[in-house]
PDB file of N, CA and C in Angstrom:
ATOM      1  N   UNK A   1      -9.523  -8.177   6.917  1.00  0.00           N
ATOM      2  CA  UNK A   1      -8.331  -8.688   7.546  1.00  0.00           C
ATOM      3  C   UNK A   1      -7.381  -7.531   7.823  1.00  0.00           C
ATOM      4  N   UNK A   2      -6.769  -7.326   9.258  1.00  0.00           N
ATOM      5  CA  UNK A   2      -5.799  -6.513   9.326  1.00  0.00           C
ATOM      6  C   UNK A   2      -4.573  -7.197   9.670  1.00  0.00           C
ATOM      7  N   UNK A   3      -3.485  -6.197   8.412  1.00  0.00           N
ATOM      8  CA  UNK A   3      -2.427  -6.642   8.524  1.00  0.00           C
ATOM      9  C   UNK A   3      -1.381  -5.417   8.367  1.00  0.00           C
ATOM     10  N   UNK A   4      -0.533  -5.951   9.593  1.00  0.00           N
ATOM     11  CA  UNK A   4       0.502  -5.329  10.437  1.00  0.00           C
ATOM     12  C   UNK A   4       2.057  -5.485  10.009  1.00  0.00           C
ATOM     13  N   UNK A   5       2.124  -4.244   9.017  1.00  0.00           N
ATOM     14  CA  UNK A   5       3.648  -4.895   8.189  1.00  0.00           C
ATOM     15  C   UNK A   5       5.017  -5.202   9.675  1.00  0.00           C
ATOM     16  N   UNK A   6       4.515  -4.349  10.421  1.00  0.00           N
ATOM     17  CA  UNK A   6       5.971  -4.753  11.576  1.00  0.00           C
ATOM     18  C   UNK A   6       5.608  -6.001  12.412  1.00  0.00           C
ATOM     19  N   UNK A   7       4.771  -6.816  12.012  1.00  0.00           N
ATOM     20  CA  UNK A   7       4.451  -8.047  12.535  1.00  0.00           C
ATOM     21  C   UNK A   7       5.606  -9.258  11.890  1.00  0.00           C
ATOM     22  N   UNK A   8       6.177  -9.029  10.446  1.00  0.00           N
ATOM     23  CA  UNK A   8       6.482  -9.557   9.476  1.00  0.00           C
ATOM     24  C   UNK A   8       7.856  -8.759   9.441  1.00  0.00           C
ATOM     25  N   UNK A   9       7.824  -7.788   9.627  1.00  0.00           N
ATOM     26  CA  UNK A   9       8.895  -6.907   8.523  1.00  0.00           C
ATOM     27  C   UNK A   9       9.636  -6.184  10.163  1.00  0.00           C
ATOM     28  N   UNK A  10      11.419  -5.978   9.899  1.00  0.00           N
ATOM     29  CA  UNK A  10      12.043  -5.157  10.911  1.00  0.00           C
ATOM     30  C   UNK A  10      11.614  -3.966  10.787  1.00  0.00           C
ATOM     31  N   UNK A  11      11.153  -3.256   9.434  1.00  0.00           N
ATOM     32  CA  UNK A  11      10.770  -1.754   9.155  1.00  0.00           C
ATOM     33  C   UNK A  11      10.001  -1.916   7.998  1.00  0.00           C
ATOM     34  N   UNK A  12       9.538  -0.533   7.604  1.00  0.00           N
ATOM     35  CA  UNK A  12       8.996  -0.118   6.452  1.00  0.00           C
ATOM     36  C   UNK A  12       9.927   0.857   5.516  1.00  0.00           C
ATOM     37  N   UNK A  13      11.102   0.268   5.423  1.00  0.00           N
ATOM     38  CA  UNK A  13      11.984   1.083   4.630  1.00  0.00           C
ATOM     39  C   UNK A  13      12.498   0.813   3.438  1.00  0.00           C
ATOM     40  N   UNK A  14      12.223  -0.313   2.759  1.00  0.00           N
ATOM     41  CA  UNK A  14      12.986  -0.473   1.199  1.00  0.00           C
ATOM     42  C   UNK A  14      11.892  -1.216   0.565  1.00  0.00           C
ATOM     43  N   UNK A  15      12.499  -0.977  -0.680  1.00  0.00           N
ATOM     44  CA  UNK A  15      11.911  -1.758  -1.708  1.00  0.00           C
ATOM     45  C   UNK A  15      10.892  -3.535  -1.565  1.00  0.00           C
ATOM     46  N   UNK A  16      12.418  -4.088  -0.744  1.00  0.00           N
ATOM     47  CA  UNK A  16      12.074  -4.960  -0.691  1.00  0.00           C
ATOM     48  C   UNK A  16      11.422  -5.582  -0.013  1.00  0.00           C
ATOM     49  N   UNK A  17      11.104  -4.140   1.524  1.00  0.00           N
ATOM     50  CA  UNK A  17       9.909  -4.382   2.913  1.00  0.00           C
ATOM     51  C   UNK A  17       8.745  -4.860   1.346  1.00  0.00           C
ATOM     52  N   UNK A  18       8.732  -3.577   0.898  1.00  0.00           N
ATOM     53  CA  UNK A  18       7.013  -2.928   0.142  1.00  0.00           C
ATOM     54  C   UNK A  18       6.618  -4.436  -0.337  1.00  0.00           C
ATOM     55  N   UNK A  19       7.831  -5.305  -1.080  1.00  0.00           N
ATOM     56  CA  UNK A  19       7.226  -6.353  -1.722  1.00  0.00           C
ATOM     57  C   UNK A  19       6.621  -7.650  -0.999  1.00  0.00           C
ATOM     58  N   UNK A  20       7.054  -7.402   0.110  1.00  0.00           N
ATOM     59  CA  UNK A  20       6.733  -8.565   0.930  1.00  0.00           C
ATOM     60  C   UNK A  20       4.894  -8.102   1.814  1.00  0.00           C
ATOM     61  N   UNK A  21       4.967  -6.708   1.748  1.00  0.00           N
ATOM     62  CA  UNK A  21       3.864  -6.548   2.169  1.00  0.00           C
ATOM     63  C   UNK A  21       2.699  -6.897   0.406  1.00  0.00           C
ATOM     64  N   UNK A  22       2.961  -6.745  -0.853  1.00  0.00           N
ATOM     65  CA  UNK A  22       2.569  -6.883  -1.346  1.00  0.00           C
ATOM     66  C   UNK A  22       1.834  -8.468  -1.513  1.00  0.00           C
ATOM     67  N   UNK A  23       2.665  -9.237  -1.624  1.00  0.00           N
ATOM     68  CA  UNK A  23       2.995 -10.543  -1.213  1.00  0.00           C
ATOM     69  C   UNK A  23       2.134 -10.878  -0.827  1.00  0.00           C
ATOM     70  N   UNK A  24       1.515 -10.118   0.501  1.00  0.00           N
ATOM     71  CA  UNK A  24       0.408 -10.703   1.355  1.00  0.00           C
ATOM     72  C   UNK A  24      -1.170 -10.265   1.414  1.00  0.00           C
ATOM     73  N   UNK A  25      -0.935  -8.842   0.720  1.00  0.00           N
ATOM     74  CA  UNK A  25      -1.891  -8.265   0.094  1.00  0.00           C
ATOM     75  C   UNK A  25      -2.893  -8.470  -1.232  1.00  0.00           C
ATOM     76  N   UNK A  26      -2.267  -8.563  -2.086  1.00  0.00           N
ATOM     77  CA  UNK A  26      -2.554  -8.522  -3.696  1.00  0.00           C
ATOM     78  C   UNK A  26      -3.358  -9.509  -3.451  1.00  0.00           C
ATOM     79  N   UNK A  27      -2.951 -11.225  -3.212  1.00  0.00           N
ATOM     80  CA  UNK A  27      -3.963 -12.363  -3.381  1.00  0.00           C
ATOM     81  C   UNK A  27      -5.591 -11.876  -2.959  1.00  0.00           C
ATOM     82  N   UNK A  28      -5.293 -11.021  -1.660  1.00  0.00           N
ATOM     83  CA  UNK A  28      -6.537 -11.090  -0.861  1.00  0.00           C
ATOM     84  C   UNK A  28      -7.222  -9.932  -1.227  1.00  0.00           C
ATOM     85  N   UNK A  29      -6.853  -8.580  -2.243  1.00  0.00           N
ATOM     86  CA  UNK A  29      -7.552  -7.949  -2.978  1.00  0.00           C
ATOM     87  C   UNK A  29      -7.992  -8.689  -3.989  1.00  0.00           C
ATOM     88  N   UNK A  30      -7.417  -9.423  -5.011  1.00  0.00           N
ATOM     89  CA  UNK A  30      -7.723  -9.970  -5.936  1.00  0.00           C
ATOM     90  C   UNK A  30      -8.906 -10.750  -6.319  1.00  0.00           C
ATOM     91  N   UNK A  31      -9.228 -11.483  -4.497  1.00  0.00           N
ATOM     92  CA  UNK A  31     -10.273 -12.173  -4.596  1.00  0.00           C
ATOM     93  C   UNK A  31     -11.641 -11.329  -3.954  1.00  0.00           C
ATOM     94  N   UNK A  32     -11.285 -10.109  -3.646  1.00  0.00           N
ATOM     95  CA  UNK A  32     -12.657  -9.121  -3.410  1.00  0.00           C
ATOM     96  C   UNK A  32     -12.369  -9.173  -1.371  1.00  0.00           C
ATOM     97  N   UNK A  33     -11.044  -9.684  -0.974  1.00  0.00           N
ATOM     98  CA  UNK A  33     -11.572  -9.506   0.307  1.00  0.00           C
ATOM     99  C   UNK A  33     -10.590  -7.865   0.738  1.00  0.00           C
ATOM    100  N   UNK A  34     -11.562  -7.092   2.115  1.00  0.00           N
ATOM    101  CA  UNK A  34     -11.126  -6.022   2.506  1.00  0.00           C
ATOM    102  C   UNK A  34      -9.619  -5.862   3.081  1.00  0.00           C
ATOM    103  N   UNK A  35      -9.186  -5.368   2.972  1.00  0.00           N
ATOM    104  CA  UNK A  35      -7.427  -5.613   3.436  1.00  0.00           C
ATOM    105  C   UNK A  35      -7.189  -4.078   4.522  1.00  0.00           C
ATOM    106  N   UNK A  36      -6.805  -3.776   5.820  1.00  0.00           N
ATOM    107  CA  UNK A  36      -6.985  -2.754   6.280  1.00  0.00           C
ATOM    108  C   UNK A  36      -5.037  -2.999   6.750  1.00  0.00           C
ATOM    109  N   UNK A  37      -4.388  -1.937   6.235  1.00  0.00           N
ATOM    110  CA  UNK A  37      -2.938  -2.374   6.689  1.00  0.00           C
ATOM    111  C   UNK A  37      -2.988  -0.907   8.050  1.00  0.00           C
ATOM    112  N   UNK A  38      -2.477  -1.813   9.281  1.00  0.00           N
ATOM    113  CA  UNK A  38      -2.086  -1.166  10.284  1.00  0.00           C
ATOM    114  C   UNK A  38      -0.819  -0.787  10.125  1.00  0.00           C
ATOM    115  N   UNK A  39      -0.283   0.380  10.410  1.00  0.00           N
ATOM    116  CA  UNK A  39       0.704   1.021  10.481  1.00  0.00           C
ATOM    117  C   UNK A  39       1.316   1.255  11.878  1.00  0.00           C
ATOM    118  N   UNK A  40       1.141   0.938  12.580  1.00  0.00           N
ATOM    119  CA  UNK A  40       1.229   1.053  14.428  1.00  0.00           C
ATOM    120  C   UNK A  40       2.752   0.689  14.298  1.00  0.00           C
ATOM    121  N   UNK A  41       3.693   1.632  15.149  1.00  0.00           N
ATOM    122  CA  UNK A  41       4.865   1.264  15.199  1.00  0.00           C
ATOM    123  C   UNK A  41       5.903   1.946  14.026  1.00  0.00           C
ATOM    124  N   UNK A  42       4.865   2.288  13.236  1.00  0.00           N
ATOM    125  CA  UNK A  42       6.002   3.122  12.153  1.00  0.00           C
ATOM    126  C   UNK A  42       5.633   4.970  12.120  1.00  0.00           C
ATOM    127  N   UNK A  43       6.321   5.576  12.478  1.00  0.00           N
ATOM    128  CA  UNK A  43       6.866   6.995  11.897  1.00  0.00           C
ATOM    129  C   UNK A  43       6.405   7.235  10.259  1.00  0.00           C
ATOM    130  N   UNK A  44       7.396   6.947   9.222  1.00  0.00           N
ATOM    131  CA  UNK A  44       7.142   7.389   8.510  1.00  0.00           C
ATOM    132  C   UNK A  44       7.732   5.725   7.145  1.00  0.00           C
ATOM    133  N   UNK A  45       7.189   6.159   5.727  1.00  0.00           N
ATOM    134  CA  UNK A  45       7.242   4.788   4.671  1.00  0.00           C
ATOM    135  C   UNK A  45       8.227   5.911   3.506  1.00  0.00           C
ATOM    136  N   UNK A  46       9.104   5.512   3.172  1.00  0.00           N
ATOM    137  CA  UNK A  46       9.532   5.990   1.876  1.00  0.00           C
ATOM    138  C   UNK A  46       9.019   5.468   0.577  1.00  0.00           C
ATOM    139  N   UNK A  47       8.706   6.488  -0.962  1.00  0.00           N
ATOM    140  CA  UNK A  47       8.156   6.248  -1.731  1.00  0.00           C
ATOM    141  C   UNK A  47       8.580   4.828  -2.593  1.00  0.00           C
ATOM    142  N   UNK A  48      10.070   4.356  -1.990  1.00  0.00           N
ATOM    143  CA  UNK A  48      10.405   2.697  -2.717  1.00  0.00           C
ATOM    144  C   UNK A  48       9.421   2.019  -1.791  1.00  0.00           C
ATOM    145  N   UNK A  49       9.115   1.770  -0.681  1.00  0.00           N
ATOM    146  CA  UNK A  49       8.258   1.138   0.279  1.00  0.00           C
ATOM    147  C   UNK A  49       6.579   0.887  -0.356  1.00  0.00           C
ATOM    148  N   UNK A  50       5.858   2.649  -0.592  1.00  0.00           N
ATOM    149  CA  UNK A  50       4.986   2.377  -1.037  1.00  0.00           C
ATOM    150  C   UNK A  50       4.969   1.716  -2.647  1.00  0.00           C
ATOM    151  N   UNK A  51       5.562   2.311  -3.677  1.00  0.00           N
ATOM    152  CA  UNK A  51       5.502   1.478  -4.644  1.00  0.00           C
ATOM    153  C   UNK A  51       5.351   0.297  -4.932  1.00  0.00           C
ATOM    154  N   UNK A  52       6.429  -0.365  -3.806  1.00  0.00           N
ATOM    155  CA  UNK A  52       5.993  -2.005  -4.273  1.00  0.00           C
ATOM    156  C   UNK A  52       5.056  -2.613  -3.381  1.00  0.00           C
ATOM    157  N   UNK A  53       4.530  -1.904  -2.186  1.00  0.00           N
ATOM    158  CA  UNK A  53       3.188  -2.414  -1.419  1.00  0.00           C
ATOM    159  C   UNK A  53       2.384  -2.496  -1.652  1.00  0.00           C
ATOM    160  N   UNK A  54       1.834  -1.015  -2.728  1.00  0.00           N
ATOM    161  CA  UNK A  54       0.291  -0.724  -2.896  1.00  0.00           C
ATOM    162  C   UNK A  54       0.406  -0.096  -4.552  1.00  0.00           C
ATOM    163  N   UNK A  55       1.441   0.804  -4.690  1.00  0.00           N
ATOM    164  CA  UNK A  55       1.269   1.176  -6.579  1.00  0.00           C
ATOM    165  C   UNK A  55       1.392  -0.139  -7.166  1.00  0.00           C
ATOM    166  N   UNK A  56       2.023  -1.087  -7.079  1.00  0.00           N
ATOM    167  CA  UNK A  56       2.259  -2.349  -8.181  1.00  0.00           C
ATOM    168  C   UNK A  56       0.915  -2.722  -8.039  1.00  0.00           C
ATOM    169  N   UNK A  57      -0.006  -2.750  -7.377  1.00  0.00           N
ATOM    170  CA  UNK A  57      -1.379  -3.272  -7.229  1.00  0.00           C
ATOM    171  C   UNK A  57      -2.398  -2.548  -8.170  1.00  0.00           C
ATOM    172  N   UNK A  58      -1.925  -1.409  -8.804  1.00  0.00           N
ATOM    173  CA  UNK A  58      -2.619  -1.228  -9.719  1.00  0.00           C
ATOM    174  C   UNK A  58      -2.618  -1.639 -11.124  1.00  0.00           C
ATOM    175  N   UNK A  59      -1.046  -2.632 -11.310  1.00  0.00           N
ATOM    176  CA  UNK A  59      -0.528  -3.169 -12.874  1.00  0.00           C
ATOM    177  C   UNK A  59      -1.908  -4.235 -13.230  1.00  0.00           C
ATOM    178  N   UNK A  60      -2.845  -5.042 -11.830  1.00  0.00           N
ATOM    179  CA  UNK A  60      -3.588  -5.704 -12.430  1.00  0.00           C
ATOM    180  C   UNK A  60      -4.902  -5.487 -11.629  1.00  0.00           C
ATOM    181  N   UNK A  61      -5.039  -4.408 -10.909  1.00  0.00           N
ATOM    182  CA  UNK A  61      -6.477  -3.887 -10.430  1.00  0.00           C
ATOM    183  C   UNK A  61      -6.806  -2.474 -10.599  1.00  0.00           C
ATOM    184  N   UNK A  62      -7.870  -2.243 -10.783  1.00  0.00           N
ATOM    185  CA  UNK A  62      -8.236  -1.106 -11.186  1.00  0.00           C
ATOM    186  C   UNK A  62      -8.335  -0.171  -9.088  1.00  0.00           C
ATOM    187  N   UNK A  63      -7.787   1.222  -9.605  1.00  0.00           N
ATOM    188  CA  UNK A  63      -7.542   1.983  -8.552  1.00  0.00           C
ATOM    189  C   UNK A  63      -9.498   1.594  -8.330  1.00  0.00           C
ATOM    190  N   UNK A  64     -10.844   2.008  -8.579  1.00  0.00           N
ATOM    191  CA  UNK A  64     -12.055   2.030  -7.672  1.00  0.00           C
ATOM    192  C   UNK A  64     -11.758   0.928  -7.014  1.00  0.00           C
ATOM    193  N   UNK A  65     -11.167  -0.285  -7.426  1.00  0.00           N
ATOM    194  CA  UNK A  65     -11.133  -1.774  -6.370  1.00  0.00           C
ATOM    195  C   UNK A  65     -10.383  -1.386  -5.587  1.00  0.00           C
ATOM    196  N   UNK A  66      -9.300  -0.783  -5.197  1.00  0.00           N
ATOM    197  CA  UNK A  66      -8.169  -0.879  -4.455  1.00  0.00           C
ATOM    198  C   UNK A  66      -8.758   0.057  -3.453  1.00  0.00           C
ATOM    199  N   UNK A  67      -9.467   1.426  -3.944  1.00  0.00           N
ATOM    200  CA  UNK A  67     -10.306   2.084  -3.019  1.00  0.00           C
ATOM    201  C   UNK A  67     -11.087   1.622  -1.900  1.00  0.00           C
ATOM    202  N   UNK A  68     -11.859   0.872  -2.980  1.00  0.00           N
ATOM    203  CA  UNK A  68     -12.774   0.198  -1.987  1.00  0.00           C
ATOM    204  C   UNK A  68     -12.397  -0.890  -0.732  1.00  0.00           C
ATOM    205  N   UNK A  69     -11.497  -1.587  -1.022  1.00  0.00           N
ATOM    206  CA  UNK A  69     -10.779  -2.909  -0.533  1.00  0.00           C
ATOM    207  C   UNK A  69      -9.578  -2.639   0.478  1.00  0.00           C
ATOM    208  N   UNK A  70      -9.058  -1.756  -0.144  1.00  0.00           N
ATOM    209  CA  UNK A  70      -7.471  -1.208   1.198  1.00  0.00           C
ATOM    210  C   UNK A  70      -7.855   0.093   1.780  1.00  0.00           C
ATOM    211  N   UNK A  71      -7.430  -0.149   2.934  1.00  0.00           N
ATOM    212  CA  UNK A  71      -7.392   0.866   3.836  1.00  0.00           C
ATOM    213  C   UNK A  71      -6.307   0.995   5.016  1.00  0.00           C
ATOM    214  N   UNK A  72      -6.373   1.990   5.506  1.00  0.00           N
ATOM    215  CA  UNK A  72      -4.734   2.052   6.314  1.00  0.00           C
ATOM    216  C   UNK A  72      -5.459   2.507   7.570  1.00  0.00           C
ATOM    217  N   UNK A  73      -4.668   2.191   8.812  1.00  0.00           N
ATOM    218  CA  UNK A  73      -4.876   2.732  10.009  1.00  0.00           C
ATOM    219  C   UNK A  73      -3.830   2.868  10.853  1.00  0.00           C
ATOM    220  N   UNK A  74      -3.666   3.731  11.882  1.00  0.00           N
ATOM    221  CA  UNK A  74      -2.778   3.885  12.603  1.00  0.00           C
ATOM    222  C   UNK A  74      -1.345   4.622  12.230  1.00  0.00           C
ATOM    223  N   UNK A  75      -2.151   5.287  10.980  1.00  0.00           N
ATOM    224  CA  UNK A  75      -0.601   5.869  10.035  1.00  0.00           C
ATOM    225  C   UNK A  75      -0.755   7.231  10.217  1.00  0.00           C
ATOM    226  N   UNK A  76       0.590   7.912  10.266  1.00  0.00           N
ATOM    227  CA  UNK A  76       0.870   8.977  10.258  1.00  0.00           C
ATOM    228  C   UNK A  76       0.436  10.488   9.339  1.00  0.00           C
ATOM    229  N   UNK A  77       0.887  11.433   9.482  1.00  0.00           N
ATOM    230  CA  UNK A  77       0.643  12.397   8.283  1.00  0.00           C
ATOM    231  C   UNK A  77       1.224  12.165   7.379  1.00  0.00           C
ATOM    232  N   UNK A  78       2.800  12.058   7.928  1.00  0.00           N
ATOM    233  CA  UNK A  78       3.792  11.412   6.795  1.00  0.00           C
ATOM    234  C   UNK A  78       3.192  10.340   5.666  1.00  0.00           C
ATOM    235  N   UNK A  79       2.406   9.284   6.181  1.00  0.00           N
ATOM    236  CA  UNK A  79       2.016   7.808   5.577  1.00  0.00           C
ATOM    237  C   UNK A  79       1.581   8.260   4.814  1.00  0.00           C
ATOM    238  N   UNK A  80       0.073   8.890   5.364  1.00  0.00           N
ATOM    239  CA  UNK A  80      -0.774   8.924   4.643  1.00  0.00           C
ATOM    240  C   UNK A  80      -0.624  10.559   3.094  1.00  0.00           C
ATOM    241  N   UNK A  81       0.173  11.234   3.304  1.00  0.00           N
ATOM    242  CA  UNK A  81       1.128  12.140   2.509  1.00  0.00           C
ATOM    243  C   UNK A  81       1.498  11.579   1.264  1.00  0.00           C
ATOM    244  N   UNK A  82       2.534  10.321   1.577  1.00  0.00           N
ATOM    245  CA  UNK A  82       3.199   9.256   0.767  1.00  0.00           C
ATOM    246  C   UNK A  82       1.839   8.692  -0.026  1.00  0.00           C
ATOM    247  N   UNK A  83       0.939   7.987   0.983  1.00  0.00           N
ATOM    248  CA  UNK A  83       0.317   7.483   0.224  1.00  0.00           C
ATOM    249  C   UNK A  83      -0.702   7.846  -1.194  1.00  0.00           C
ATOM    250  N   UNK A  84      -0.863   8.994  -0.570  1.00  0.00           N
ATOM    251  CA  UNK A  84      -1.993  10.186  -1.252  1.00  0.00           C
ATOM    252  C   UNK A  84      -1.468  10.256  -2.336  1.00  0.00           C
ATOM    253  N   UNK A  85      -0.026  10.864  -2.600  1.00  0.00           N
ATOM    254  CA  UNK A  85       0.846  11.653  -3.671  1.00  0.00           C
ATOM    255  C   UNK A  85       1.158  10.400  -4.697  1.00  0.00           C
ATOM    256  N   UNK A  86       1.429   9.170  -4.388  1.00  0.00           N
ATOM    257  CA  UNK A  86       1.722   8.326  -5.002  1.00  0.00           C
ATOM    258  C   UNK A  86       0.342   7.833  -5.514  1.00  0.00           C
ATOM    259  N   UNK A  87      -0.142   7.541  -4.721  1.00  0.00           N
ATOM    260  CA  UNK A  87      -1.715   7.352  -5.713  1.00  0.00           C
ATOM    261  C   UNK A  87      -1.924   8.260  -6.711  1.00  0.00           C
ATOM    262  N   UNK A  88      -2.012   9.424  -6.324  1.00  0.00           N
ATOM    263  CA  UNK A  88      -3.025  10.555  -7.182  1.00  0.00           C
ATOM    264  C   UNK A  88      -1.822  10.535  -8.775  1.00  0.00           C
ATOM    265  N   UNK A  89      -0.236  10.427  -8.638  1.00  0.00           N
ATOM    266  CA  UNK A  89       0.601  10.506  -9.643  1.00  0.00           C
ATOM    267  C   UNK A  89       0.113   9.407 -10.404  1.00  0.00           C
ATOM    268  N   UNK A  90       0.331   8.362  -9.839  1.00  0.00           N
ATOM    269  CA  UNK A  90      -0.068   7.277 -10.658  1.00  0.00           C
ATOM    270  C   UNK A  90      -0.792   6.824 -11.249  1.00  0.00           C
ATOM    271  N   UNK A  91      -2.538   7.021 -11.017  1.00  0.00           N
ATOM    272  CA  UNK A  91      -3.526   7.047 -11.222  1.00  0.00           C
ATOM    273  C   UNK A  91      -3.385   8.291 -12.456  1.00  0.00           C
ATOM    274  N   UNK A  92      -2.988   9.410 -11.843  1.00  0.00           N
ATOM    275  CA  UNK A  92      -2.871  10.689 -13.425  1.00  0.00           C
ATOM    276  C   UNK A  92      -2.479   9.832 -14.789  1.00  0.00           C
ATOM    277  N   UNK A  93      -1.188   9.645 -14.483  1.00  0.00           N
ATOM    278  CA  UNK A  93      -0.261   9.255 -15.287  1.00  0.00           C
ATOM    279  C   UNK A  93      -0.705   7.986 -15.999  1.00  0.00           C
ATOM    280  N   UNK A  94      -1.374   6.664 -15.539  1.00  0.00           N
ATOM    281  CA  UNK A  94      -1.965   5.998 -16.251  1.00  0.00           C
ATOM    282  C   UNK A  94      -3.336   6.788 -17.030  1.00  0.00           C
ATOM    283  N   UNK A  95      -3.790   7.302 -16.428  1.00  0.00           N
ATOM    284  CA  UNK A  95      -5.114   7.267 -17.282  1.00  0.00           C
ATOM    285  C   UNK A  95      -4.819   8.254 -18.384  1.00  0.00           C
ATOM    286  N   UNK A  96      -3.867   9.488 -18.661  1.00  0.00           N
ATOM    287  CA  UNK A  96      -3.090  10.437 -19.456  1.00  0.00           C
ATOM    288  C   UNK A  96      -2.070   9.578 -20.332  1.00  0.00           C
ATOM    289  N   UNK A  97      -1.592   8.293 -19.895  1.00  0.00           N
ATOM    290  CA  UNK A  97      -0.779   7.510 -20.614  1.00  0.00           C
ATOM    291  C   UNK A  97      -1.672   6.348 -21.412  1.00  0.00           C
TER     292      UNK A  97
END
């Protein structure tokens, strides 16, 4: 399933965009289906944005599922920057914690 946060959302800029994309996400990882989020239309995501879109998705899935299952398209250097750095911290930091 692809899903298009500016379909839903005025931007990708706060906290409270990230949760609403979560919202629509999480169920449909949860149950094993592929989730591909288009980014078309956005520049760039700040790290409150990704946190609550895609890091809170690791409080009850393991990062190989989320690997396998989400994927991004149409995103920037910026995005995919954000996305990288916030994964790789988080992923450290749990498995060291």
């Amino acid at each position: 399933m692809v899903i298009k946060p500016l379909d839903f959302l005025e931007h990708c800029y706060t906290a409270e965009d990230g949760a609403k994309v979560f919202k629509k996400i999480h169920p449909l990882i949860k149950e094993g289906k592929r989730v591909i989020i288009s980014f078309e239309g956005v520049d760039s995501v700040p790290s409150s944005f990704v946190n609550e879109a895609f890091i809170k998705l690791l409080d009850d899935i393991s990062f190989a599922q989320i690997k396998s299952l989400l994927s991004f398209s149409k995103s920037t250097k910026q995005i995919n920057e954000m996305l990288r750095k916030r994964f790789e911290f988080e992923t450290k930091g749990r498995v060291a914690g």
